[in-house]
PDB file of N, CA and C in Angstrom:
ATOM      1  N   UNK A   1       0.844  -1.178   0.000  1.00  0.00           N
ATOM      2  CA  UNK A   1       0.000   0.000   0.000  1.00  0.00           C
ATOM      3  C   UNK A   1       0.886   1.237   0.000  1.00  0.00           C
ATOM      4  N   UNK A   2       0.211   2.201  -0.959  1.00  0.00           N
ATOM      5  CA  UNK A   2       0.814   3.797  -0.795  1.00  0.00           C
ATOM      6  C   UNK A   2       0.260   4.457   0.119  1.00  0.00           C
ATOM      7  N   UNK A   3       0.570   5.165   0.553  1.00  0.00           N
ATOM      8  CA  UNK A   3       0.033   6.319   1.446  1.00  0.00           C
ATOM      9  C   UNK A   3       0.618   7.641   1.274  1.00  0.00           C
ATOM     10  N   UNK A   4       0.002   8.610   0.999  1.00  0.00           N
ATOM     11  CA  UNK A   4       0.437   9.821   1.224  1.00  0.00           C
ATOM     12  C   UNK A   4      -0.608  10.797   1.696  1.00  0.00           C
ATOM     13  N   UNK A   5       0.148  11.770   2.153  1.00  0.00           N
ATOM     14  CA  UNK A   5      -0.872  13.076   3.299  1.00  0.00           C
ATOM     15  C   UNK A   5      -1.664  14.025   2.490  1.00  0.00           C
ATOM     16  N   UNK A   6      -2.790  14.365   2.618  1.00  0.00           N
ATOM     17  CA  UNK A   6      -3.454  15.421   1.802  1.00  0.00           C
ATOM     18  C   UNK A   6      -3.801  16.758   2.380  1.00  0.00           C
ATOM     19  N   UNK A   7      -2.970  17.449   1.892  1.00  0.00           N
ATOM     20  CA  UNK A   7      -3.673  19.117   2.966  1.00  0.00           C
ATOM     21  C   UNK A   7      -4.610  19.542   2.772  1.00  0.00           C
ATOM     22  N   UNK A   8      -5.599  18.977   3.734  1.00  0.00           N
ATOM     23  CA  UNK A   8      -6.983  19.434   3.377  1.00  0.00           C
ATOM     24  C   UNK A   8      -7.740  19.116   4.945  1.00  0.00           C
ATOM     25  N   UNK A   9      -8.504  19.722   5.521  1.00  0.00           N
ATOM     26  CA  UNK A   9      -9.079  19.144   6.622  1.00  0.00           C
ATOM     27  C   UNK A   9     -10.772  19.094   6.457  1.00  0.00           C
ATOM     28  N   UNK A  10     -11.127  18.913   5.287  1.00  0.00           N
ATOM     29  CA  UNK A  10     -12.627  18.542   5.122  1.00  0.00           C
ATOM     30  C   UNK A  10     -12.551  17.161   3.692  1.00  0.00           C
ATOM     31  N   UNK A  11     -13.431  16.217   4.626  1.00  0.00           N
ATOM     32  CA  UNK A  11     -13.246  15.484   3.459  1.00  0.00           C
ATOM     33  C   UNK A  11     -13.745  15.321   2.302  1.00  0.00           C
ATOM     34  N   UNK A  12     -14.655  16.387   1.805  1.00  0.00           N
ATOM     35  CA  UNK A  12     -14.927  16.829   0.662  1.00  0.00           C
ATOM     36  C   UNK A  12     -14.051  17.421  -0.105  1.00  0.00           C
ATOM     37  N   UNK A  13     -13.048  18.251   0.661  1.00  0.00           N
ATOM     38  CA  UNK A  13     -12.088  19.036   0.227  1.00  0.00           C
ATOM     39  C   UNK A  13     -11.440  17.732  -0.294  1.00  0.00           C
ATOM     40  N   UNK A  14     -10.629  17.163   0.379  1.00  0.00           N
ATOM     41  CA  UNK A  14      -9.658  15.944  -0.112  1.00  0.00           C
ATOM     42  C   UNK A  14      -9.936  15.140  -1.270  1.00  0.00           C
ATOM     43  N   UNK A  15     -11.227  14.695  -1.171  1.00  0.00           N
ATOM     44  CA  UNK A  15     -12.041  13.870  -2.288  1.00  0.00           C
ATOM     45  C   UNK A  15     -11.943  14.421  -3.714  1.00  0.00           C
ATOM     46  N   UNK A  16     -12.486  15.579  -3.668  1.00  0.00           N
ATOM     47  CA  UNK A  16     -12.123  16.558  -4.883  1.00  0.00           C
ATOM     48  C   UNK A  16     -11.211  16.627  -5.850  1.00  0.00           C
ATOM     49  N   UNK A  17     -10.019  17.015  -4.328  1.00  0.00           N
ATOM     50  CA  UNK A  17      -8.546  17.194  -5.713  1.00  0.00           C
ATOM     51  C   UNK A  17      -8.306  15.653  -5.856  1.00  0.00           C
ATOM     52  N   UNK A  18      -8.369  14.831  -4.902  1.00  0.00           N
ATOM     53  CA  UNK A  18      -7.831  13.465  -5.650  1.00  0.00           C
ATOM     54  C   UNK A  18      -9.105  12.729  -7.058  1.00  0.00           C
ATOM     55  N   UNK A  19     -10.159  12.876  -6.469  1.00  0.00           N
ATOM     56  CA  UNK A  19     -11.080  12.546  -7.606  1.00  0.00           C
ATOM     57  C   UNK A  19     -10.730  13.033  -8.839  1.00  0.00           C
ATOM     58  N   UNK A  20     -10.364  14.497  -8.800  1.00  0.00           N
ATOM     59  CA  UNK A  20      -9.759  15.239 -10.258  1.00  0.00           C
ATOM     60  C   UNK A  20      -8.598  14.643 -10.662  1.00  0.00           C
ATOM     61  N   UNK A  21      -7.902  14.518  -9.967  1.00  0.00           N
ATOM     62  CA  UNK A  21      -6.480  13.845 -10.359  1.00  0.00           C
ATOM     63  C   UNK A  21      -7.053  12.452 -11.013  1.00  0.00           C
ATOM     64  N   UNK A  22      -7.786  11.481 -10.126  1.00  0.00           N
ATOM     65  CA  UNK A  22      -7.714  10.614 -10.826  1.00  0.00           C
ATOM     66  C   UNK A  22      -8.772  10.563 -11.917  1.00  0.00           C
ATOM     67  N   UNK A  23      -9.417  10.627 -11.758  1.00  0.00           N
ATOM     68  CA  UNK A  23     -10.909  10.718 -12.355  1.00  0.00           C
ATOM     69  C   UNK A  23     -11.650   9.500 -12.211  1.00  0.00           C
ATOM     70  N   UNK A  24     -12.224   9.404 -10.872  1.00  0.00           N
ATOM     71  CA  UNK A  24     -12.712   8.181  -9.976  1.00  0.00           C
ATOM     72  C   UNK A  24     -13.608   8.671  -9.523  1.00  0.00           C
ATOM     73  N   UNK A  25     -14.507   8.071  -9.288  1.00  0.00           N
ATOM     74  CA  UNK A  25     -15.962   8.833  -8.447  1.00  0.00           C
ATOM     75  C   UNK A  25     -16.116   7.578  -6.847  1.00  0.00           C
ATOM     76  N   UNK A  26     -15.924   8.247  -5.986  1.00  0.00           N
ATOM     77  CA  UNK A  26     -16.159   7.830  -4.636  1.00  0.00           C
ATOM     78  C   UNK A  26     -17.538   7.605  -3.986  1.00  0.00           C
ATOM     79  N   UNK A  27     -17.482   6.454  -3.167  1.00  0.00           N
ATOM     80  CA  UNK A  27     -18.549   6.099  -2.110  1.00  0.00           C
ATOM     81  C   UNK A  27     -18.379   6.295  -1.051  1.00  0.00           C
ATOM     82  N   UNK A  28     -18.669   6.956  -0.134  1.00  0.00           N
ATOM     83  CA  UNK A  28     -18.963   7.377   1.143  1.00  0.00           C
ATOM     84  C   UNK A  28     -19.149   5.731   2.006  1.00  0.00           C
ATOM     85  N   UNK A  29     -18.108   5.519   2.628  1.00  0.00           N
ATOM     86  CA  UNK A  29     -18.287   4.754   4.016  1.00  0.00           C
ATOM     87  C   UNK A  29     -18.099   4.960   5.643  1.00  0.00           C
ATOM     88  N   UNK A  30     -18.284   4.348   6.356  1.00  0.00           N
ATOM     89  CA  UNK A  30     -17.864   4.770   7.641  1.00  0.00           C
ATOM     90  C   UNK A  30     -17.641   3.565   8.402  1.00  0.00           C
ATOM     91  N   UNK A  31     -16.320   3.691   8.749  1.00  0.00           N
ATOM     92  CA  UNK A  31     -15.546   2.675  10.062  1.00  0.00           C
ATOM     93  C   UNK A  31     -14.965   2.805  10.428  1.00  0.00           C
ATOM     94  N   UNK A  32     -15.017   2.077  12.081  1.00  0.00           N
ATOM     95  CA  UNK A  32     -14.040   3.634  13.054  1.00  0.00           C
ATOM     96  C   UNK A  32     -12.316   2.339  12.629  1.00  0.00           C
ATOM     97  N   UNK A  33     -12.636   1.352  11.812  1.00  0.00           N
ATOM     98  CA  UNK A  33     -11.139   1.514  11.733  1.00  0.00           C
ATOM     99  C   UNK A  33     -10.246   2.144  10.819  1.00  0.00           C
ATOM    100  N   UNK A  34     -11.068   2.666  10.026  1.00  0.00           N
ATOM    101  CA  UNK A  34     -10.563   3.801   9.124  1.00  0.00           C
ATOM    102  C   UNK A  34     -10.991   4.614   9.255  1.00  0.00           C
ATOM    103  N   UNK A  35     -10.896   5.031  10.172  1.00  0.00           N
ATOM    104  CA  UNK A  35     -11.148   6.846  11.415  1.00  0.00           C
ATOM    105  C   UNK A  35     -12.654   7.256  11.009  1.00  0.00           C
ATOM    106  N   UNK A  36     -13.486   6.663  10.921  1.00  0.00           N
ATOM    107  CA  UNK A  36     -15.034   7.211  10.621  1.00  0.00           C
ATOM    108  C   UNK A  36     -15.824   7.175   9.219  1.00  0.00           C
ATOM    109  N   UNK A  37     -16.047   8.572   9.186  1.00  0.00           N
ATOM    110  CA  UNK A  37     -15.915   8.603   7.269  1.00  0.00           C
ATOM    111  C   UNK A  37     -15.020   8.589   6.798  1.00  0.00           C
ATOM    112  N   UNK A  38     -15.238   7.763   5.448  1.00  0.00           N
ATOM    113  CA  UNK A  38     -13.933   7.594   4.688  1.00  0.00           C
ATOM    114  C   UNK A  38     -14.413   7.672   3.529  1.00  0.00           C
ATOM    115  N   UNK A  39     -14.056   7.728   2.440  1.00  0.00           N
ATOM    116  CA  UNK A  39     -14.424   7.248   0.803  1.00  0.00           C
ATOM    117  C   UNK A  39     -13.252   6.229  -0.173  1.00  0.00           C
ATOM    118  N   UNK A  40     -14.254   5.432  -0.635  1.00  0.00           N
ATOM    119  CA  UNK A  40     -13.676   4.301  -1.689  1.00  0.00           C
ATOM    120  C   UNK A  40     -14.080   4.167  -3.052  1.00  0.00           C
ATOM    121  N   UNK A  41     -12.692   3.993  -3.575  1.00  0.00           N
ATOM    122  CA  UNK A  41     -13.311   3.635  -5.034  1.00  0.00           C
ATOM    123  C   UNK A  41     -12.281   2.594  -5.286  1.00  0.00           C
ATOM    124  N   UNK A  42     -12.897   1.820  -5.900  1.00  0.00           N
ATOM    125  CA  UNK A  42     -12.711   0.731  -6.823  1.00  0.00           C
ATOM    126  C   UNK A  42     -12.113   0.730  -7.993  1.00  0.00           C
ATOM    127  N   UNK A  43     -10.822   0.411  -8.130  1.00  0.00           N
ATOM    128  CA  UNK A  43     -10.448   0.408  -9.835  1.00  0.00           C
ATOM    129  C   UNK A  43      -9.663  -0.865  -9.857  1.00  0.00           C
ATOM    130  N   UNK A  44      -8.887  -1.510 -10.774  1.00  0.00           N
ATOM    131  CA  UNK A  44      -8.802  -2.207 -11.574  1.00  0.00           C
ATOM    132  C   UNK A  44      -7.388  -2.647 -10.506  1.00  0.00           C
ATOM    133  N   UNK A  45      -6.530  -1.400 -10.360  1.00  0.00           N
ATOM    134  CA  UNK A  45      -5.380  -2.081  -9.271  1.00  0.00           C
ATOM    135  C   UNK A  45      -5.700  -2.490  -8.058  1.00  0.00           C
ATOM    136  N   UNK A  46      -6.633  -1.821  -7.987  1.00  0.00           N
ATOM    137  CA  UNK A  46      -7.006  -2.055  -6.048  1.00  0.00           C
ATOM    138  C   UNK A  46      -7.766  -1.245  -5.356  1.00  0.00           C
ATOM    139  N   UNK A  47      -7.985  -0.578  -4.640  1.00  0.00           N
ATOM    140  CA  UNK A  47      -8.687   0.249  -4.003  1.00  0.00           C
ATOM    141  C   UNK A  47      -7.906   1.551  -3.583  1.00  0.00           C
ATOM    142  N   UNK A  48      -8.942   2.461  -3.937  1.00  0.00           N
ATOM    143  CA  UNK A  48      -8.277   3.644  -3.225  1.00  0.00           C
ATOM    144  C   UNK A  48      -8.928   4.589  -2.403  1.00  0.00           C
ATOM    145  N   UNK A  49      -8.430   5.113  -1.066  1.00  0.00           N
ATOM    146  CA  UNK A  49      -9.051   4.979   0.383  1.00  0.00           C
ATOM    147  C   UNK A  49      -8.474   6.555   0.598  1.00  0.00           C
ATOM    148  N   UNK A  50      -9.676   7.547   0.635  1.00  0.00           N
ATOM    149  CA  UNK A  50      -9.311   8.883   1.421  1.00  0.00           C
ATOM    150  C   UNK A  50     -10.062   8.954   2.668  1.00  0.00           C
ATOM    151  N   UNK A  51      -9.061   8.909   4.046  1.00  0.00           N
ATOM    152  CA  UNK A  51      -9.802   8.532   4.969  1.00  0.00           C
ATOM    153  C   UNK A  51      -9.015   9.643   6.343  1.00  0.00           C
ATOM    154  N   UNK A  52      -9.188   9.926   7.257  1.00  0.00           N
ATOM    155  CA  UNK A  52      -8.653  10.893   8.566  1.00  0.00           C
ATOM    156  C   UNK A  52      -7.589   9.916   8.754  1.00  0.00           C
ATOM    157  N   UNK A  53      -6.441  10.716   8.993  1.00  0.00           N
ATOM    158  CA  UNK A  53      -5.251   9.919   9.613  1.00  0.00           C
ATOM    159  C   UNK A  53      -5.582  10.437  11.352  1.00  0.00           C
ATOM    160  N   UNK A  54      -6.958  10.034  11.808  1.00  0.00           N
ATOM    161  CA  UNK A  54      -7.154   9.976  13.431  1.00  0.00           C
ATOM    162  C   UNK A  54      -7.628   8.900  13.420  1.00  0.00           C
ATOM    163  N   UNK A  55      -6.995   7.569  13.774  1.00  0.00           N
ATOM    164  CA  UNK A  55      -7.452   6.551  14.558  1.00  0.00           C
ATOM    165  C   UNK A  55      -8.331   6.253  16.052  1.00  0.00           C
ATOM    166  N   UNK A  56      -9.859   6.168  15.878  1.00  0.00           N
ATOM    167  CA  UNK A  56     -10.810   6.559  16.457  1.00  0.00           C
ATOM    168  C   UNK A  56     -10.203   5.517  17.889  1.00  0.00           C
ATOM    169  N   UNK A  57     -10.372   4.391  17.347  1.00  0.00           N
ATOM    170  CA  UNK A  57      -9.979   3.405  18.608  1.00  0.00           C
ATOM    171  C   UNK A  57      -8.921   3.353  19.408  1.00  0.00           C
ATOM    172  N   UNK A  58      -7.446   4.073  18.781  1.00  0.00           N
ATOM    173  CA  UNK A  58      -6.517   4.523  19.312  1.00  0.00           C
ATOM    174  C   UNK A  58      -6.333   5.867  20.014  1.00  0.00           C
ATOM    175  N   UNK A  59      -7.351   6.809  19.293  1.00  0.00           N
ATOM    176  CA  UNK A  59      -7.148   8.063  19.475  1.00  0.00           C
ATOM    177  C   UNK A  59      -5.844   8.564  19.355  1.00  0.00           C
ATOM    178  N   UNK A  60      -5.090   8.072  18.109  1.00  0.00           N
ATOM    179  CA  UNK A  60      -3.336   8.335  17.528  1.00  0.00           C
ATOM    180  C   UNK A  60      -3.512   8.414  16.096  1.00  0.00           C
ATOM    181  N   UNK A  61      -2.962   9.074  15.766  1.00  0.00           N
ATOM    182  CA  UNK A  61      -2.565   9.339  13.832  1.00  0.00           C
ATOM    183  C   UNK A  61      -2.471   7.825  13.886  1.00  0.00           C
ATOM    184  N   UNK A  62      -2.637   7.688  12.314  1.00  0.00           N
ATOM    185  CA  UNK A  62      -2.786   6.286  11.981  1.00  0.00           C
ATOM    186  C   UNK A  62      -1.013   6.273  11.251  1.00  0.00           C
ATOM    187  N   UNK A  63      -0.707   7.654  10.466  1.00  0.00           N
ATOM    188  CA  UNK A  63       0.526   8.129  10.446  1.00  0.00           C
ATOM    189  C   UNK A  63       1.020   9.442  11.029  1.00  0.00           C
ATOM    190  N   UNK A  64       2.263   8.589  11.670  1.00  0.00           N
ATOM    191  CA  UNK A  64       2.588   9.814  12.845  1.00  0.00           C
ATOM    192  C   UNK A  64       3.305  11.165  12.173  1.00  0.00           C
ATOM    193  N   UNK A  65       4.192  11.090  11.093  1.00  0.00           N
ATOM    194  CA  UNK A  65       4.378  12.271  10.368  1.00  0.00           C
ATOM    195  C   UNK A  65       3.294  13.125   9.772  1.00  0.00           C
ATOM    196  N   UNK A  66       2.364  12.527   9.884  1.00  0.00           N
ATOM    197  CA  UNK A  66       0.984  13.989   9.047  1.00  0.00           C
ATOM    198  C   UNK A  66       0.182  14.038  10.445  1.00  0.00           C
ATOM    199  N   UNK A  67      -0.238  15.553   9.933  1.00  0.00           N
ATOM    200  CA  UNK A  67      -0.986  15.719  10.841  1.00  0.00           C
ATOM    201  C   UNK A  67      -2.400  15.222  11.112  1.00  0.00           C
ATOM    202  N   UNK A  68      -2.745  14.837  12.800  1.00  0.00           N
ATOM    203  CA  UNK A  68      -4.093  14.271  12.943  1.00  0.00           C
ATOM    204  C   UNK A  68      -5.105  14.718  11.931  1.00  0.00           C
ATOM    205  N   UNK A  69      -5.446  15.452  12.064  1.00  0.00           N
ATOM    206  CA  UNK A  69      -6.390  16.637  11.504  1.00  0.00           C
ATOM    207  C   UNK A  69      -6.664  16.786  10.210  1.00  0.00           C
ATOM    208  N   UNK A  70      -5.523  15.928   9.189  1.00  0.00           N
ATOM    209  CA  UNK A  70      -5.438  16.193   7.891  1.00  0.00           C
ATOM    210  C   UNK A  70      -6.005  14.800   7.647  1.00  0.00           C
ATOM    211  N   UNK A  71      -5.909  14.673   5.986  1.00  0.00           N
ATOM    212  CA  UNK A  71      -6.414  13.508   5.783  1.00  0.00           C
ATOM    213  C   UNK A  71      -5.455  12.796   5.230  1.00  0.00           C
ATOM    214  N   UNK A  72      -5.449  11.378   4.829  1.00  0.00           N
ATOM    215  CA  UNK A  72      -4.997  10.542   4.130  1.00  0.00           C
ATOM    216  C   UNK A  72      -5.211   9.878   2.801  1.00  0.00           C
ATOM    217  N   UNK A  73      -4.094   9.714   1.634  1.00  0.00           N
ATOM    218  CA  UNK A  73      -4.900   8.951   0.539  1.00  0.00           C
ATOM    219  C   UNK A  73      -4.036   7.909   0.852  1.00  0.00           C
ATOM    220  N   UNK A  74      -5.204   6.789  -0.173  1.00  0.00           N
ATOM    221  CA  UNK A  74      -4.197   5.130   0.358  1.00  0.00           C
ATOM    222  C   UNK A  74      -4.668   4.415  -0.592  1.00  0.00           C
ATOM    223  N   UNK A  75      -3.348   4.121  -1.384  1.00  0.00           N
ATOM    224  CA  UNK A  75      -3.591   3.081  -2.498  1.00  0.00           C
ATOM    225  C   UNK A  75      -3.314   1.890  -2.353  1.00  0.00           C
ATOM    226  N   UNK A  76      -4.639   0.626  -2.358  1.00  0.00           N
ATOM    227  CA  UNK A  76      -4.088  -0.908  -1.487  1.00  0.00           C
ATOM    228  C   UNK A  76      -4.323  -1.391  -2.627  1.00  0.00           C
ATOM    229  N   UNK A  77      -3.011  -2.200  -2.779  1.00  0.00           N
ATOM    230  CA  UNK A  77      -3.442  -3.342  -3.760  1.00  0.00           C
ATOM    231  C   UNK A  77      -2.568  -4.786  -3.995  1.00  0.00           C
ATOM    232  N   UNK A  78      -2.506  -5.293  -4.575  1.00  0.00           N
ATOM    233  CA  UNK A  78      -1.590  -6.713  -4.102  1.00  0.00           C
ATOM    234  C   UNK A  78      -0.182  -6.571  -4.820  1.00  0.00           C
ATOM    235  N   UNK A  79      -0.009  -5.247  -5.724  1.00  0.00           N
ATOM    236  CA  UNK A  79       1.241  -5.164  -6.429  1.00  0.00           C
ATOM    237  C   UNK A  79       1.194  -3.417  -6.219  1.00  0.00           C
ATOM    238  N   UNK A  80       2.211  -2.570  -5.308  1.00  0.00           N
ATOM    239  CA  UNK A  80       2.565  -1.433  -5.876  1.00  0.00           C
ATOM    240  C   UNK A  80       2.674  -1.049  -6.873  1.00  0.00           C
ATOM    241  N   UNK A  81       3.690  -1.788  -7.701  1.00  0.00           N
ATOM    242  CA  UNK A  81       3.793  -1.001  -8.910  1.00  0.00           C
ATOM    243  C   UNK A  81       3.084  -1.163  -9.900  1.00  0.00           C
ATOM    244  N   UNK A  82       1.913  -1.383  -9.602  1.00  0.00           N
ATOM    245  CA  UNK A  82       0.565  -1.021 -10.977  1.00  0.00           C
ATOM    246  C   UNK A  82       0.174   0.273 -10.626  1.00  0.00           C
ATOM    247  N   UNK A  83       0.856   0.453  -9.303  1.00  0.00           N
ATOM    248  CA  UNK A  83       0.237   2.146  -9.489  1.00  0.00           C
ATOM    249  C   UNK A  83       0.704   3.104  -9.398  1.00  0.00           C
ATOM    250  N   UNK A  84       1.767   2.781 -10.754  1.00  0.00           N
ATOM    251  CA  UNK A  84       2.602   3.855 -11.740  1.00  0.00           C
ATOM    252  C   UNK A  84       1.861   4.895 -12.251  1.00  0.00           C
ATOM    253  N   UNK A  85       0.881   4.220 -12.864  1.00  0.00           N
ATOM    254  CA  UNK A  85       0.153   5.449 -13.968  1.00  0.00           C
ATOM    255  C   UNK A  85      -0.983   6.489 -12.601  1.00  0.00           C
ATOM    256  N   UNK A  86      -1.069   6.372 -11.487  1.00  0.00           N
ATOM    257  CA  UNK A  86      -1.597   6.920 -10.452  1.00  0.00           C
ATOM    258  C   UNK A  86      -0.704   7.824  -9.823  1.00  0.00           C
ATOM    259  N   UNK A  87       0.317   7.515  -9.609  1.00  0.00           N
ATOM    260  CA  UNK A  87       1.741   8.145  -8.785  1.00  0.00           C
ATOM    261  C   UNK A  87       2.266   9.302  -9.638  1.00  0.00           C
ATOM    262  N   UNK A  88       2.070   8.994 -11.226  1.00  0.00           N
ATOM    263  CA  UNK A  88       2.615   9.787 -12.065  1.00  0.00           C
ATOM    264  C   UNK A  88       1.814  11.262 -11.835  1.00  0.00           C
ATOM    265  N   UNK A  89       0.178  11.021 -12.009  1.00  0.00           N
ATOM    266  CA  UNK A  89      -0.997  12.024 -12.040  1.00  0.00           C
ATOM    267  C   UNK A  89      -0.593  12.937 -10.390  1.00  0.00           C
ATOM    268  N   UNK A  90      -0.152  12.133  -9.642  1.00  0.00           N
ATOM    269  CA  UNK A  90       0.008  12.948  -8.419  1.00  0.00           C
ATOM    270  C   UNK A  90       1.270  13.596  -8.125  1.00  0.00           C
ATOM    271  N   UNK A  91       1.996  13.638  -9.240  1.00  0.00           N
ATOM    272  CA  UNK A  91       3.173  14.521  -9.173  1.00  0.00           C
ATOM    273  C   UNK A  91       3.055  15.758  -9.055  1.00  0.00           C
ATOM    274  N   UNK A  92       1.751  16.369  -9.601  1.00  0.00           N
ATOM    275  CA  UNK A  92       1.446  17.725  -9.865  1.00  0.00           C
ATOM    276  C   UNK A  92       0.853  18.254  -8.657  1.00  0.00           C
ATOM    277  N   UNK A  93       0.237  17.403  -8.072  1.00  0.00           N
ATOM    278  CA  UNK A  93      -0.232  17.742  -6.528  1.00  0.00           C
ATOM    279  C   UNK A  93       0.997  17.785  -5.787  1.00  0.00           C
ATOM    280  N   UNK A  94       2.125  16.687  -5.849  1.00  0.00           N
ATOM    281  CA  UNK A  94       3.210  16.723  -5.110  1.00  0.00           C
ATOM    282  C   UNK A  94       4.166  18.039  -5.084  1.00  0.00           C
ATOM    283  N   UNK A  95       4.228  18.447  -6.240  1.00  0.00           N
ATOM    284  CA  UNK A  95       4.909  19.794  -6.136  1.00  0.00           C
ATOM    285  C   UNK A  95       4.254  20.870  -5.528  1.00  0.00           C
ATOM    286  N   UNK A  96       2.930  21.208  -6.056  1.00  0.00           N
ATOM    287  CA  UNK A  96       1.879  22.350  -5.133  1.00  0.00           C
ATOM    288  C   UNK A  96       2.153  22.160  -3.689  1.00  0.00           C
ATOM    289  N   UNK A  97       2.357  20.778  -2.998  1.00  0.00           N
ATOM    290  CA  UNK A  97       2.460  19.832  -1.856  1.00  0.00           C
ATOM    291  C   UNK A  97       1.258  20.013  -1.494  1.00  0.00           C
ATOM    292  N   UNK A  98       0.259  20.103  -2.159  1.00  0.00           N
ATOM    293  CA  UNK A  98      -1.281  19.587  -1.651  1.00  0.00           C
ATOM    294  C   UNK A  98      -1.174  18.038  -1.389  1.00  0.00           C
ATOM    295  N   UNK A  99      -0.233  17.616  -1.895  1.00  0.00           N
ATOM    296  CA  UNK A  99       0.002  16.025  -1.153  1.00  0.00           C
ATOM    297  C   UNK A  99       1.169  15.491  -1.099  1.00  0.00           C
ATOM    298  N   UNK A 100       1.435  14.752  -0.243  1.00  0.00           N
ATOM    299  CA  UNK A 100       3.056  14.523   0.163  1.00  0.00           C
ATOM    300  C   UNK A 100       2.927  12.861   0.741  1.00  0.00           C
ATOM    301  N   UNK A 101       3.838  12.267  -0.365  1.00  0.00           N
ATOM    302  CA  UNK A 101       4.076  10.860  -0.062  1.00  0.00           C
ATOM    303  C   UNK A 101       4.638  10.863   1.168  1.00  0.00           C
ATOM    304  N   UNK A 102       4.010  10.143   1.678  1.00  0.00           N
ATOM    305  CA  UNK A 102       4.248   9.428   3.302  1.00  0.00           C
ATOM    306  C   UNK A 102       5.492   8.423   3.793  1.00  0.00           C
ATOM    307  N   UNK A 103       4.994   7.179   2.752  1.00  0.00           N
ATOM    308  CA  UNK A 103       5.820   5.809   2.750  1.00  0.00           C
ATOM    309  C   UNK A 103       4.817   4.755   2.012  1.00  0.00           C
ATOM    310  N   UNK A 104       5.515   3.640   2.168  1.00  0.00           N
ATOM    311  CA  UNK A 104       4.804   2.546   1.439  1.00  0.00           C
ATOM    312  C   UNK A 104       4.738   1.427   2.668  1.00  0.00           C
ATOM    313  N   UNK A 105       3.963   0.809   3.003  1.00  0.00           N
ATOM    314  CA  UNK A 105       3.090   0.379   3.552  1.00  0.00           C
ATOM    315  C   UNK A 105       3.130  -0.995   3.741  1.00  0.00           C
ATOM    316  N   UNK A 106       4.275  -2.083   4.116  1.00  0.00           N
ATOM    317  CA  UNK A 106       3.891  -3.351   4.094  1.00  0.00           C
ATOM    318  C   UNK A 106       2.900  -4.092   4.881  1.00  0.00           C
ATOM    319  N   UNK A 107       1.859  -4.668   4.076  1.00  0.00           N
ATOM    320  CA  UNK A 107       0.886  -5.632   4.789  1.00  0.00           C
ATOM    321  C   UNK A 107       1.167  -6.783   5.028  1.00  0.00           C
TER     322      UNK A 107
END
């Protein structure tokens, strides 16, 4: 899994620029193990998860370098590198630093 931080503290806000980037349309879920509301979409590599980096049951960032308050994007899937052509689209956010790779994620 990818993970990187999104500066945004509404999760409409977050949904937005990544939806534009990718051009994915999201479902609204909620589980407190992915800090409450969250949104998912479904594509072809795997899933991709904009969700609060506040871990409800811990009451701790889920990642300790971003802030609680901000949100998280998270790309899960059974091979990282299919999600080349995703990583590429978020370069342009990466420079603005409306989003900032985190780390990668072993499950």
């Amino acid at each position: 899994m990818l993970r990187y931080g999104i500066r945004s503290r509404k999760l409409n806000e977050a949904a937005a620029l990544v939806a534009g980037a990718f051009n994915v349309s999201f479902a609204l879920h909620d589980s407190s193990y992915r800090g409450g509301d969250y949104l998912l979409a479904e594509v072809e590599e795997g899933s991709i998860f904009v969700q609060p980096n506040l871990d409800l049951l811990d009451n701790e960032p889920f990642d300790v370098k971003w802030p609680p308050d901000y949100y998280l994007l998270c790309l899960a899937g059974l091979d990282d590198e299919k999600w080349a052509s995703y990583t590429r689209l978020l370069r342009r956010l990466e420079t603005s630093q409306e989003v900032v790779f985190l780390k990668r994620v072993m499950s």
